[in-house]
N, C-alpha and C. Protein backbone atom coordinates (compact mmCIF):
# COMPACT_ATOMS: atom_id res chain seq x y z
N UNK A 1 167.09 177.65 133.23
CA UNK A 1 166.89 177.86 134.66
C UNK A 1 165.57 178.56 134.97
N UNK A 2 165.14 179.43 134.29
CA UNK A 2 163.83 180.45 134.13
C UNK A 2 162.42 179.12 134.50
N UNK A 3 162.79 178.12 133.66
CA UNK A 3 161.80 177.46 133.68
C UNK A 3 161.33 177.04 135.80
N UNK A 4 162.59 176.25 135.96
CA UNK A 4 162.67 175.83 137.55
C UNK A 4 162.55 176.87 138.19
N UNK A 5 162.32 178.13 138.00
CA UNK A 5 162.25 179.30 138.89
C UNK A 5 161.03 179.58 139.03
N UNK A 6 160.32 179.52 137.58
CA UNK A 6 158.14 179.55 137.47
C UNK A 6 157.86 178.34 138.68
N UNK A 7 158.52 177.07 138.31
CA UNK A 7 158.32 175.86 139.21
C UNK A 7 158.03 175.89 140.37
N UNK A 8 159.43 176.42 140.89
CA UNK A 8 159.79 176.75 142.30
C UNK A 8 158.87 177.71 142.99
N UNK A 9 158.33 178.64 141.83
CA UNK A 9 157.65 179.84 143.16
C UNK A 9 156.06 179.31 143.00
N UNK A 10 155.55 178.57 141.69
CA UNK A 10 154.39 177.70 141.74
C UNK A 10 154.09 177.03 142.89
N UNK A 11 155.03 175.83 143.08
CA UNK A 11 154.83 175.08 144.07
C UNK A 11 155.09 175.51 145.34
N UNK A 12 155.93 176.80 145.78
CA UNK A 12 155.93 177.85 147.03
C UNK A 12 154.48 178.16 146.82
N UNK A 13 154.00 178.73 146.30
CA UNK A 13 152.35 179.14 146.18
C UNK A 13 151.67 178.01 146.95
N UNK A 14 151.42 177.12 145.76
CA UNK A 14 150.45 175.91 146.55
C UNK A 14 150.96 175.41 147.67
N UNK A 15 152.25 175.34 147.96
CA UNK A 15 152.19 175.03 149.58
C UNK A 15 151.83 175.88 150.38
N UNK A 16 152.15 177.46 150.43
CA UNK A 16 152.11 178.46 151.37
C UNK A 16 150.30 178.37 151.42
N UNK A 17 149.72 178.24 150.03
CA UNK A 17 147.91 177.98 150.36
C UNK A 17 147.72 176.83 150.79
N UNK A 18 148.21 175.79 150.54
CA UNK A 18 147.28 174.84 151.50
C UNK A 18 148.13 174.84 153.00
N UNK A 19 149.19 175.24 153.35
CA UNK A 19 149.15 175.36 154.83
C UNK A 19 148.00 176.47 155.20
N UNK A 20 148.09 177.88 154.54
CA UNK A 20 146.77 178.30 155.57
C UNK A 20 145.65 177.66 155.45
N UNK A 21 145.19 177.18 154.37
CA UNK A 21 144.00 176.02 154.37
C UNK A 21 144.24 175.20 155.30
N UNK A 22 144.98 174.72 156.01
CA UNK A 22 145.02 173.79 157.27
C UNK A 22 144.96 174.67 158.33
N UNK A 23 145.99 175.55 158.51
CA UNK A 23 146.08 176.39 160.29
C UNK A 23 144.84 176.96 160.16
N UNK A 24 144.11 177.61 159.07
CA UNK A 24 142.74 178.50 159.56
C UNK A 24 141.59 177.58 159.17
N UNK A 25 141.54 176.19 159.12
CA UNK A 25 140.42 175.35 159.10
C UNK A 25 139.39 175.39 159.98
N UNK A 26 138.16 175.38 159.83
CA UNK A 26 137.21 175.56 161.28
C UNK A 26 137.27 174.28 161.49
N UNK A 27 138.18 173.82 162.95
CA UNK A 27 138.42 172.36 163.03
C UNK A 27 137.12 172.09 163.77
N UNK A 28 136.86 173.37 165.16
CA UNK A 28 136.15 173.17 165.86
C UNK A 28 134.36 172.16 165.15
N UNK A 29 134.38 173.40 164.15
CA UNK A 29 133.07 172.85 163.58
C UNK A 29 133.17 171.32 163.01
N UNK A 30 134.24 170.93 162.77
CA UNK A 30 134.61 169.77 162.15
C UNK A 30 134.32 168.36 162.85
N UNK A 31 134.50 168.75 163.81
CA UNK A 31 134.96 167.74 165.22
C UNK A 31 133.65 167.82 165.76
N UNK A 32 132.35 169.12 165.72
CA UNK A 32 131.02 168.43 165.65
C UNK A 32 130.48 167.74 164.79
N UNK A 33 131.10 167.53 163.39
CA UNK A 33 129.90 167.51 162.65
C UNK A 33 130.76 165.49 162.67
N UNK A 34 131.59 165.48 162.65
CA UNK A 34 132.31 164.45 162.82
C UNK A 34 131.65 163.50 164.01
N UNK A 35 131.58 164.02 165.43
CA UNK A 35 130.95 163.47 166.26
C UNK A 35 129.45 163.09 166.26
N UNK A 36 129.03 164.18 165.77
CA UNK A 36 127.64 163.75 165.16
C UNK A 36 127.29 162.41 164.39
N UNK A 37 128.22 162.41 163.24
CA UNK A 37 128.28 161.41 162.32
C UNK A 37 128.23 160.16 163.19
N UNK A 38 129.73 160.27 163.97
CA UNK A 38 129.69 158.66 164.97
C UNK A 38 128.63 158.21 165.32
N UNK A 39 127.69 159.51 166.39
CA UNK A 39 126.57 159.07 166.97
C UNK A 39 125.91 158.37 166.35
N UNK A 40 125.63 158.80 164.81
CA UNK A 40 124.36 158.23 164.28
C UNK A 40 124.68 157.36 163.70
N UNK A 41 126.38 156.77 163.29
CA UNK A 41 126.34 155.55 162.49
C UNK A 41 126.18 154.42 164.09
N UNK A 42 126.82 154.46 165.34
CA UNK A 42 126.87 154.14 166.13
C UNK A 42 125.31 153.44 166.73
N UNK A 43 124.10 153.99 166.40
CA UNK A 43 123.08 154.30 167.31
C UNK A 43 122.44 152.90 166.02
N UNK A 44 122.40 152.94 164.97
CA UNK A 44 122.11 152.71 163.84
C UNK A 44 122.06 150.41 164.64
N UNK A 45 123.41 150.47 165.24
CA UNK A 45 123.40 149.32 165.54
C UNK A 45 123.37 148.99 166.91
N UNK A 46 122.85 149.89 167.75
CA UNK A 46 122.11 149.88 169.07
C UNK A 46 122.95 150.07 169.94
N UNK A 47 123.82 150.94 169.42
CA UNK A 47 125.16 151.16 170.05
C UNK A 47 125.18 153.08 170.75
N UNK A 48 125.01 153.28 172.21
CA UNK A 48 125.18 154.81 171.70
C UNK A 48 126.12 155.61 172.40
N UNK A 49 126.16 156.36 171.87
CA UNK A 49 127.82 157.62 172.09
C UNK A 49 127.59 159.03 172.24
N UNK A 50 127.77 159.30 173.49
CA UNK A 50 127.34 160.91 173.88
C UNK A 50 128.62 161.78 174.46
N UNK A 51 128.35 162.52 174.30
CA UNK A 51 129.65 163.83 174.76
C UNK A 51 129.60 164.88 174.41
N UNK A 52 130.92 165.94 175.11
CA UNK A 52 130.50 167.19 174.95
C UNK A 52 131.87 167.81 174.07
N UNK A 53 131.93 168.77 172.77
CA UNK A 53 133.26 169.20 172.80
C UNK A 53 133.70 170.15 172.88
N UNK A 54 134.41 170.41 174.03
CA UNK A 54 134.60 171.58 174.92
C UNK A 54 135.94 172.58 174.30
N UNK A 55 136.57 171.82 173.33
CA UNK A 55 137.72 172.93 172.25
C UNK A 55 139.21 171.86 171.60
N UNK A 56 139.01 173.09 170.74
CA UNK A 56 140.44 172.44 169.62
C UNK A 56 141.57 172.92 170.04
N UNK A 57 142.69 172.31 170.32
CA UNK A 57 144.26 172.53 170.61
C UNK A 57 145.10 172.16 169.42
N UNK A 58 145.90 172.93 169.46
CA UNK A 58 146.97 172.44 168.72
C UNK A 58 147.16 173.25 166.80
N UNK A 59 148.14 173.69 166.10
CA UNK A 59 148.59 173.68 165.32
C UNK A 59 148.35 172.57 163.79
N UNK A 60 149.79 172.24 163.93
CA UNK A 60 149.86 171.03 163.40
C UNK A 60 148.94 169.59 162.86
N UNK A 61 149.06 169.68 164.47
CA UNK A 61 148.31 168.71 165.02
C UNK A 61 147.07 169.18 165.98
N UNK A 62 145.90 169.25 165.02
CA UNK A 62 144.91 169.60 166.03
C UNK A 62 144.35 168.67 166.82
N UNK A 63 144.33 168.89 168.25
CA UNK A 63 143.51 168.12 169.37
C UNK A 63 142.26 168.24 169.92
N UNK A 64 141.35 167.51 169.72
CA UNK A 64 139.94 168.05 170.63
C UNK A 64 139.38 167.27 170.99
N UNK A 65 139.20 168.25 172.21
CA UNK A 65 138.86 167.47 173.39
C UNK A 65 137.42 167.44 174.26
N UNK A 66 136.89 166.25 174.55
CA UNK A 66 135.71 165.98 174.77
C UNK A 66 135.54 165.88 176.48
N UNK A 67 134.36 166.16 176.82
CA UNK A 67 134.17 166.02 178.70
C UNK A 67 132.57 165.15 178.43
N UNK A 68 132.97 164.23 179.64
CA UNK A 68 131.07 163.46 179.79
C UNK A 68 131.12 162.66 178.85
N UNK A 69 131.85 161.76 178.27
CA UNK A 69 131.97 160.94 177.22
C UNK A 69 131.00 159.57 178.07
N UNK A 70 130.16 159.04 177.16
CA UNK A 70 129.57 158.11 177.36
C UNK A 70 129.23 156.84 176.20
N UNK A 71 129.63 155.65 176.69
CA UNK A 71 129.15 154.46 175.68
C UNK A 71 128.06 153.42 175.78
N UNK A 72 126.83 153.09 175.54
CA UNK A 72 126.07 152.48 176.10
C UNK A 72 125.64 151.45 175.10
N UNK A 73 125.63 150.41 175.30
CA UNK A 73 124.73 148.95 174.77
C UNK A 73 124.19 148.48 175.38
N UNK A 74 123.23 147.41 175.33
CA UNK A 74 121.87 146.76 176.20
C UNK A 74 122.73 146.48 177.63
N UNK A 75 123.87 145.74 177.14
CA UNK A 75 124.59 145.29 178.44
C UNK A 75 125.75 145.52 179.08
N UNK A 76 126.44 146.62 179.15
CA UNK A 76 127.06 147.67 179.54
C UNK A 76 126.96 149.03 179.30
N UNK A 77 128.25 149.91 179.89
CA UNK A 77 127.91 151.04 180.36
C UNK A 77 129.58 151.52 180.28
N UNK A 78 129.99 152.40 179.13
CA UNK A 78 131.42 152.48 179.62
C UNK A 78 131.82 154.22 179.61
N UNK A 79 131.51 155.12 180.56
CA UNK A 79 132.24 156.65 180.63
C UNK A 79 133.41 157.39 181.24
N UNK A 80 133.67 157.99 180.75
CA UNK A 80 134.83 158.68 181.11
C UNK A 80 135.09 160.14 180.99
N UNK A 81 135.71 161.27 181.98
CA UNK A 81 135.55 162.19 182.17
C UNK A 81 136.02 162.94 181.10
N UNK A 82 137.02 162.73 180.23
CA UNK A 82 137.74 163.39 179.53
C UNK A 82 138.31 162.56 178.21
N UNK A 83 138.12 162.87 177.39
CA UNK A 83 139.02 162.32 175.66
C UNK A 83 139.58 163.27 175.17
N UNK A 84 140.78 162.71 174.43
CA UNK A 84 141.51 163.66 173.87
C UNK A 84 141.69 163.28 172.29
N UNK A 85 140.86 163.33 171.69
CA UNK A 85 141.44 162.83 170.08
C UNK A 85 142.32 163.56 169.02
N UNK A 86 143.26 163.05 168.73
CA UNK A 86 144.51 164.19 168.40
C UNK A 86 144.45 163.42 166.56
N UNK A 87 144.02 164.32 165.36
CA UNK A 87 143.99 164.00 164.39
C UNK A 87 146.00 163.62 163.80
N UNK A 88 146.24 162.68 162.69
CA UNK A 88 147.06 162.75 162.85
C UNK A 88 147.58 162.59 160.98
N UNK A 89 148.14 164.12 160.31
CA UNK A 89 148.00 163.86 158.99
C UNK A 89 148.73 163.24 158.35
N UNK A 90 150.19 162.92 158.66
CA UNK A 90 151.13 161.79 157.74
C UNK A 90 150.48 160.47 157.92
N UNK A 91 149.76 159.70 159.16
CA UNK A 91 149.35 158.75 158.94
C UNK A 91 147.99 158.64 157.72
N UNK A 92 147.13 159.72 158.36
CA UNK A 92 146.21 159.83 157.40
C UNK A 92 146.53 160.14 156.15
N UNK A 93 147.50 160.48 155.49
CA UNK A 93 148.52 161.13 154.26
C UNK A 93 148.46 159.71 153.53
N UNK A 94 149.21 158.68 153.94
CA UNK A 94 149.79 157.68 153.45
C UNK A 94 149.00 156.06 153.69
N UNK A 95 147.85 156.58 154.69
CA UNK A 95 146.92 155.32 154.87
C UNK A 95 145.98 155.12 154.02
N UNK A 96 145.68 156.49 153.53
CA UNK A 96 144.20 157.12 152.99
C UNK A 96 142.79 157.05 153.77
N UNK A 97 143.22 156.55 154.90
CA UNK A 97 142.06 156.63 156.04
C UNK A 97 142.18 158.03 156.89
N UNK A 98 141.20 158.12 157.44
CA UNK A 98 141.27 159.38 158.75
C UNK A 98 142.02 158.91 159.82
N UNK A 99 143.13 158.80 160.24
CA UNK A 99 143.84 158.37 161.69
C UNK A 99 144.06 159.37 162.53
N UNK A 100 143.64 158.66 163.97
CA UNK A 100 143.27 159.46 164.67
C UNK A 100 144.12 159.13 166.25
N UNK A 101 144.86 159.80 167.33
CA UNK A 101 145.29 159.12 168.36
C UNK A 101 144.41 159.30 169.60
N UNK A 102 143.93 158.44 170.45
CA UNK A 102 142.91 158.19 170.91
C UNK A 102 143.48 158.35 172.75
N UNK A 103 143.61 159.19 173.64
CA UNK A 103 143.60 159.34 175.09
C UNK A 103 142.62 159.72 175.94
N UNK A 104 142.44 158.71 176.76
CA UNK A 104 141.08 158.94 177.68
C UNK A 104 141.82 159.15 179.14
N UNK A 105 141.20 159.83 180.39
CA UNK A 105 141.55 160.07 181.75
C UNK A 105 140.75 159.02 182.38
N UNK A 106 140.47 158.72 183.81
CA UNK A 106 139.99 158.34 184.65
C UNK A 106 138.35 157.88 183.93
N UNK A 107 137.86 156.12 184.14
CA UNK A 107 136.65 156.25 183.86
C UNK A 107 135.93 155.09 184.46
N UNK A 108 134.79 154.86 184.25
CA UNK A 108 134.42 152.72 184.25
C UNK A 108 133.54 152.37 183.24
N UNK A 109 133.30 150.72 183.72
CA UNK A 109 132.55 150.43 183.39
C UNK A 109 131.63 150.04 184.09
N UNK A 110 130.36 150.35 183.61
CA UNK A 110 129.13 149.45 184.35
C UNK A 110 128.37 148.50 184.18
N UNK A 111 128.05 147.52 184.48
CA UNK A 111 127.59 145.90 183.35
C UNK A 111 125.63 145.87 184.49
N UNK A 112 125.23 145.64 183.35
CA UNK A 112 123.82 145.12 183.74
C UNK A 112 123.52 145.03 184.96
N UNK A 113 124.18 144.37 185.56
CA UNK A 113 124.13 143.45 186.83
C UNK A 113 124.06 144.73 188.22
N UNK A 114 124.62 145.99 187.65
CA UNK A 114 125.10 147.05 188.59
C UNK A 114 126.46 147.21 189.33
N UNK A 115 127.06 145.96 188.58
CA UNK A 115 128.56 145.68 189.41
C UNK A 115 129.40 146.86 188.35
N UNK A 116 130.64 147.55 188.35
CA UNK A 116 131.62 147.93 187.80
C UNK A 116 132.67 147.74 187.81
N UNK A 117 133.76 148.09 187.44
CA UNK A 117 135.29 148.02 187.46
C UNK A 117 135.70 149.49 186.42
N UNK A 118 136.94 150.27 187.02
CA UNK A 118 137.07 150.93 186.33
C UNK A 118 138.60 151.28 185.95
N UNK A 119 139.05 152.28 185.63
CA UNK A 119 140.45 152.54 184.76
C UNK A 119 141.21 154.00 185.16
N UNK A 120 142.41 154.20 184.82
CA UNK A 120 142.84 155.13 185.49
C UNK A 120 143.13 156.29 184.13
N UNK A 121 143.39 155.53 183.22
CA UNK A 121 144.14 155.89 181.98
C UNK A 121 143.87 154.72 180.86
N UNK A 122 143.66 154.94 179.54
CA UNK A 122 144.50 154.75 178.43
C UNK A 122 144.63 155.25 177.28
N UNK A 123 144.95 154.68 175.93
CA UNK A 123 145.11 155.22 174.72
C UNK A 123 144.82 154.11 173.73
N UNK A 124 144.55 154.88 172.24
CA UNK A 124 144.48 153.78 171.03
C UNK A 124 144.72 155.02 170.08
N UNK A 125 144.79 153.48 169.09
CA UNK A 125 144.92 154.14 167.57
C UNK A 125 143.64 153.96 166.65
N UNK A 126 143.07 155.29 166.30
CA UNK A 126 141.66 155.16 165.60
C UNK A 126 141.99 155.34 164.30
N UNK A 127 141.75 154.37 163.34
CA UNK A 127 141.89 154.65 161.48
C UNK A 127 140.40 154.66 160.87
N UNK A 128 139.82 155.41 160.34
CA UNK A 128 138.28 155.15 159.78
C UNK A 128 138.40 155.84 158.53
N UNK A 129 137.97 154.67 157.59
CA UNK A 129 137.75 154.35 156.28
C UNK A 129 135.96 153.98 156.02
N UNK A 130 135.14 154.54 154.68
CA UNK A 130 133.90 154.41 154.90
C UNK A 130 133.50 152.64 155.09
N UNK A 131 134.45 151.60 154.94
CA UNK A 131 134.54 150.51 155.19
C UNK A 131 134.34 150.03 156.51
N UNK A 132 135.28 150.44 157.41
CA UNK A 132 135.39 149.97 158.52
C UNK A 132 136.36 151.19 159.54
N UNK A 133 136.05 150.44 161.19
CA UNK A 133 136.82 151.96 161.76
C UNK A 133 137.50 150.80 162.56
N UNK A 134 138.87 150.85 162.83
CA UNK A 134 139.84 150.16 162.88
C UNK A 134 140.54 150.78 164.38
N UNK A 135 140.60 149.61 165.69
CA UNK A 135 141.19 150.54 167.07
C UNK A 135 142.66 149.41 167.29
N UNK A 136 143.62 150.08 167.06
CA UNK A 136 144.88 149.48 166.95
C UNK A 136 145.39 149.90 168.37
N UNK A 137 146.72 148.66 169.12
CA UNK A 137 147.30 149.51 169.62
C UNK A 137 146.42 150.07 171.26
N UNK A 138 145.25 149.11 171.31
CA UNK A 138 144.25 149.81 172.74
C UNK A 138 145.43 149.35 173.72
N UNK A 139 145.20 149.93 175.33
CA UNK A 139 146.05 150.03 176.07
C UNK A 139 145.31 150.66 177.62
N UNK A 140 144.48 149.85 177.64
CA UNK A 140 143.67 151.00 179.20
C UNK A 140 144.38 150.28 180.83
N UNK A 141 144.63 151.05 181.41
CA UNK A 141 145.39 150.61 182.37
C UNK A 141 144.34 150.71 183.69
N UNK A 142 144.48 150.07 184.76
CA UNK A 142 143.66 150.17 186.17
C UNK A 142 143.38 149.16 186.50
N UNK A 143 141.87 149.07 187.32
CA UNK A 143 141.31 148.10 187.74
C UNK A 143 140.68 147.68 186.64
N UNK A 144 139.74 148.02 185.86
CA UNK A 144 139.81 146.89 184.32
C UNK A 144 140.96 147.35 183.56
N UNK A 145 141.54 146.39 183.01
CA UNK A 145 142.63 146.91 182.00
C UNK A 145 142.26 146.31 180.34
N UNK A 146 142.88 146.69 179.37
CA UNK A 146 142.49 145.90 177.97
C UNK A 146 143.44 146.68 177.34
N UNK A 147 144.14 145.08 176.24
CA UNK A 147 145.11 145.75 175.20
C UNK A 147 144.50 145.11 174.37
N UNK A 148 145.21 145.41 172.99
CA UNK A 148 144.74 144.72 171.85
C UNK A 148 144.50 145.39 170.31
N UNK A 149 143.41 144.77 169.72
CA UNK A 149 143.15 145.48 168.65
C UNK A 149 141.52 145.41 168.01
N UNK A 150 140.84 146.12 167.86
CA UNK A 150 139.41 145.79 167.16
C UNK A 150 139.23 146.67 165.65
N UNK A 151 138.29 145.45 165.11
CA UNK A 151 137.74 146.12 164.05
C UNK A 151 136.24 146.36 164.02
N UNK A 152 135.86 147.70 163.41
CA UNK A 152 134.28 147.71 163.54
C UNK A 152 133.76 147.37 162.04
N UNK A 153 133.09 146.66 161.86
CA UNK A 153 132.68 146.66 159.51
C UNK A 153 131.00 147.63 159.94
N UNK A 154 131.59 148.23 159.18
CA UNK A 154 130.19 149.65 159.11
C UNK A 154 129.36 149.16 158.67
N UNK A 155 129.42 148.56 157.06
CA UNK A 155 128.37 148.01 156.24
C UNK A 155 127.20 146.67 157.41
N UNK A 156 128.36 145.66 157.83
CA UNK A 156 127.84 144.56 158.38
C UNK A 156 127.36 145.41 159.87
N UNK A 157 127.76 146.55 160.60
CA UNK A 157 127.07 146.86 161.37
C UNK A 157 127.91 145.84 162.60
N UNK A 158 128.27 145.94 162.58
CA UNK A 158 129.26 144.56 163.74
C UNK A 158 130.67 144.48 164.25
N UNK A 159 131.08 143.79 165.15
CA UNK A 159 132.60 143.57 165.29
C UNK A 159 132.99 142.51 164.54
N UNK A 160 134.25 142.81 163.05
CA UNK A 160 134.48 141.90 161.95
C UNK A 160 135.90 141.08 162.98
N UNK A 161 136.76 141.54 163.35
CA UNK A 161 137.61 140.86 163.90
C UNK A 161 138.40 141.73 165.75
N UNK A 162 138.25 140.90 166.20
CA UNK A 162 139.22 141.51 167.98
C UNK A 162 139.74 140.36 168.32
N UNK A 163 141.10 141.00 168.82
CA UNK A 163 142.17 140.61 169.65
C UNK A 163 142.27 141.31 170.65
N UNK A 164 141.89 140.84 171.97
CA UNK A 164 141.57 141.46 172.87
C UNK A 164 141.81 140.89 173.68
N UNK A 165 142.40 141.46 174.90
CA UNK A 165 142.91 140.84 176.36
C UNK A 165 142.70 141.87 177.79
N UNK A 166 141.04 141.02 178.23
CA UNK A 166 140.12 141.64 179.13
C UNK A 166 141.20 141.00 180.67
N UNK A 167 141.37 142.11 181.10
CA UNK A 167 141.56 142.38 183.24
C UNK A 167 140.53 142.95 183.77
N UNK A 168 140.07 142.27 184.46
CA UNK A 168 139.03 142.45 185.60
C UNK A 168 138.58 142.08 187.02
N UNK A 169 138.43 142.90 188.37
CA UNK A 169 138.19 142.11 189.13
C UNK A 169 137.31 140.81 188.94
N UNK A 170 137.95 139.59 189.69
CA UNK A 170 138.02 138.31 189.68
C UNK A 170 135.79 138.15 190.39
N UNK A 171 135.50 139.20 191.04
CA UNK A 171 134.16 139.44 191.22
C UNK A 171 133.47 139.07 190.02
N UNK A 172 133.71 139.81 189.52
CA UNK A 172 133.02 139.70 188.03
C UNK A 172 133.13 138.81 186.72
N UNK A 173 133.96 137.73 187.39
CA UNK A 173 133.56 136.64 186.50
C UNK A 173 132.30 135.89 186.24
N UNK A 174 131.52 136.19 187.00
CA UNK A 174 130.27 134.96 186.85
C UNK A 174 129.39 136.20 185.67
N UNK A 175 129.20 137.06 186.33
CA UNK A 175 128.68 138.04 185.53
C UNK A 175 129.18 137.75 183.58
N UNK A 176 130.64 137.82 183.85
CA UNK A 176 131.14 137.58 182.37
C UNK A 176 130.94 136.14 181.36
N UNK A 177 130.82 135.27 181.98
CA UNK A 177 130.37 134.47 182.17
C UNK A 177 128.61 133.91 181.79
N UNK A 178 127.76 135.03 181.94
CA UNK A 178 127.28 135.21 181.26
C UNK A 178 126.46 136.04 179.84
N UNK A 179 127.22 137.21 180.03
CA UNK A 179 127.79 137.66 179.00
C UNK A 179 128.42 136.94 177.55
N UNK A 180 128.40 135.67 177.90
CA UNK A 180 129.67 134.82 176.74
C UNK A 180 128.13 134.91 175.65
N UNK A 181 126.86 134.81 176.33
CA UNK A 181 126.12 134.72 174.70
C UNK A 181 125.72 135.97 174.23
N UNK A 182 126.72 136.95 174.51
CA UNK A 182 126.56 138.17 173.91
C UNK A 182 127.60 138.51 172.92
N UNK A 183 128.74 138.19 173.51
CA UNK A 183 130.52 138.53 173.28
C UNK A 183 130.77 137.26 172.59
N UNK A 184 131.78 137.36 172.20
CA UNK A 184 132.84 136.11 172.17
C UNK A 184 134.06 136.41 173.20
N UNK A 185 133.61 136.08 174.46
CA UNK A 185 134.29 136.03 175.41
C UNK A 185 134.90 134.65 175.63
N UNK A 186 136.53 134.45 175.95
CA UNK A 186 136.99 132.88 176.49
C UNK A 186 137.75 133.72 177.90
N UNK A 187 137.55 132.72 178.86
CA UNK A 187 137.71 132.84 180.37
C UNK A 187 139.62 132.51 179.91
N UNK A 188 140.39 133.03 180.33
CA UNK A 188 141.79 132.50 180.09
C UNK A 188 141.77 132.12 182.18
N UNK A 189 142.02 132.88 182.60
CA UNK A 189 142.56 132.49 184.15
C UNK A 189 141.01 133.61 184.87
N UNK A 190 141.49 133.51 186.32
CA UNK A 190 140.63 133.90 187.33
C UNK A 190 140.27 135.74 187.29
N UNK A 191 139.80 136.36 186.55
CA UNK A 191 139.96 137.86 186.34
C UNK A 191 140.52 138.04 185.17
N UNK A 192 140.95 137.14 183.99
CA UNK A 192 141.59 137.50 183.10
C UNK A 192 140.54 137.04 181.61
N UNK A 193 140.18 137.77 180.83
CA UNK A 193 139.39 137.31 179.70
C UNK A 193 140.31 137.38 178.28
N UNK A 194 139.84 136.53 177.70
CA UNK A 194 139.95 136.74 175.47
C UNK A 194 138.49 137.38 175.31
N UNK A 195 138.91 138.23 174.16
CA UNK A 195 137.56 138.42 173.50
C UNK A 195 138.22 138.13 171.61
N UNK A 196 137.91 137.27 170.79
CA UNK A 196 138.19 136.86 169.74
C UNK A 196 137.08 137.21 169.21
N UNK A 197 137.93 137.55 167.71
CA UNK A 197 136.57 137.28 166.86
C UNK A 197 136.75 137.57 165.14
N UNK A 198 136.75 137.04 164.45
CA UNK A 198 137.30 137.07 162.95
C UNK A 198 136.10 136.89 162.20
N UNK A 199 135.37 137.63 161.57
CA UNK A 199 134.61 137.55 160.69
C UNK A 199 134.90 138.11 159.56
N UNK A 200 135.01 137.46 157.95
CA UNK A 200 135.25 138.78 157.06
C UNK A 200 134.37 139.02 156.52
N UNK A 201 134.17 140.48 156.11
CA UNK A 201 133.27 141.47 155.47
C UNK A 201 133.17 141.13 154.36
N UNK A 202 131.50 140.97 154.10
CA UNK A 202 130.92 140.56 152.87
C UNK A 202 131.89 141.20 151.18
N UNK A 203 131.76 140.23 150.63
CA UNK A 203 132.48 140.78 149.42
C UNK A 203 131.34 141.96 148.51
């Protein structure tokens, strides 16, 4: 029995240390140096990502949260007042990726043209592996809406595969429309878009 008793208070040890290794983590600093990173793999493919992070919530589950979030490419424009990215460790435990749960407040978009449409709410699921960063599970609700799923391939610098189902005022079809030689956009009905796209990542 002596033996399972060394066991028992061993493995009490290493758990009781790596929980404070988690509750006293400097998440805050984490979640810059993290955002940083995005920017610059982001910018790399003419893609760019700005924001501010205004603090970490949470225990367990740490949350932090961003104000002035901005997304910009040659031909749109997509911000929003508030993100909430809530790290999440059994997924990340058992995926071996970083998973992440993804809530945004009130935002739009703005397209070339100067026209917009915007959103009231939504959420996703963020997984990032040095491979690829993976948005499961999107869900934005309003006047543009979009569900679906995208993949980003880091290496190729590109979108490798989306399933995507664009709502938009019916205005802004001609605009989208021409957009198609940017996107892989398909027109389904009057305000309603596909965005497809399956490419696989170089071996």
């Amino acid at each position: 029995m002596k033996p399972l008793r060394v066991l028992a208070l061993v493995l009490t040890g290493v758990l009781v240390f790596l929980t404070g290794c988690w509750f006293f983590f400097p998440w805050k600093t984490a979640g810059e140096y993290m955002a940083t990173k995005l920017q610059a793999t982001a910018a790399e493919s003419g893609n760019y990502v700005s924001g501010q992070l205004t603090g970490v919530s949470g225990w367990f589950v740490p949350v932090f949260a961003f104000a002035g979030v901005k997304y910009e490419q040659s031909a749109i424009q997509l911000q929003c007042s508030n993100l909430r990215v809530s790290l999440l460790p059994l997924s990340s435990l058992f995926s071996g990726k970083i998973v992440c749960g993804l809530e945004v407040d009130a935002g739009k978009l703005d397209l070339v043209t100067g026209q917009s449409a915007s959103w009231a709410s939504g959420r996703a699921q963020l997984a990032v592996s040095p491979a690829a960063m993976d948005l499961r599970r999107i869900d934005v609700m309003g006047n543009l809406g979009l569900q679906g799923n995208l993949t980003y391939q880091v290496a190729q610098k590109q979108i490798g595969q989306s399933d995507l189902t664009l709502k938009i005022p019916a205005e802004l079809d001609e605009t989208m429309t021409m957009l198609q030689r940017l996107m892989p956009l398909q027109k389904m009905a009057s305000g309603q878009w596909k965005i497809e796209r399956n490419v696989q990542p170089n071996p």
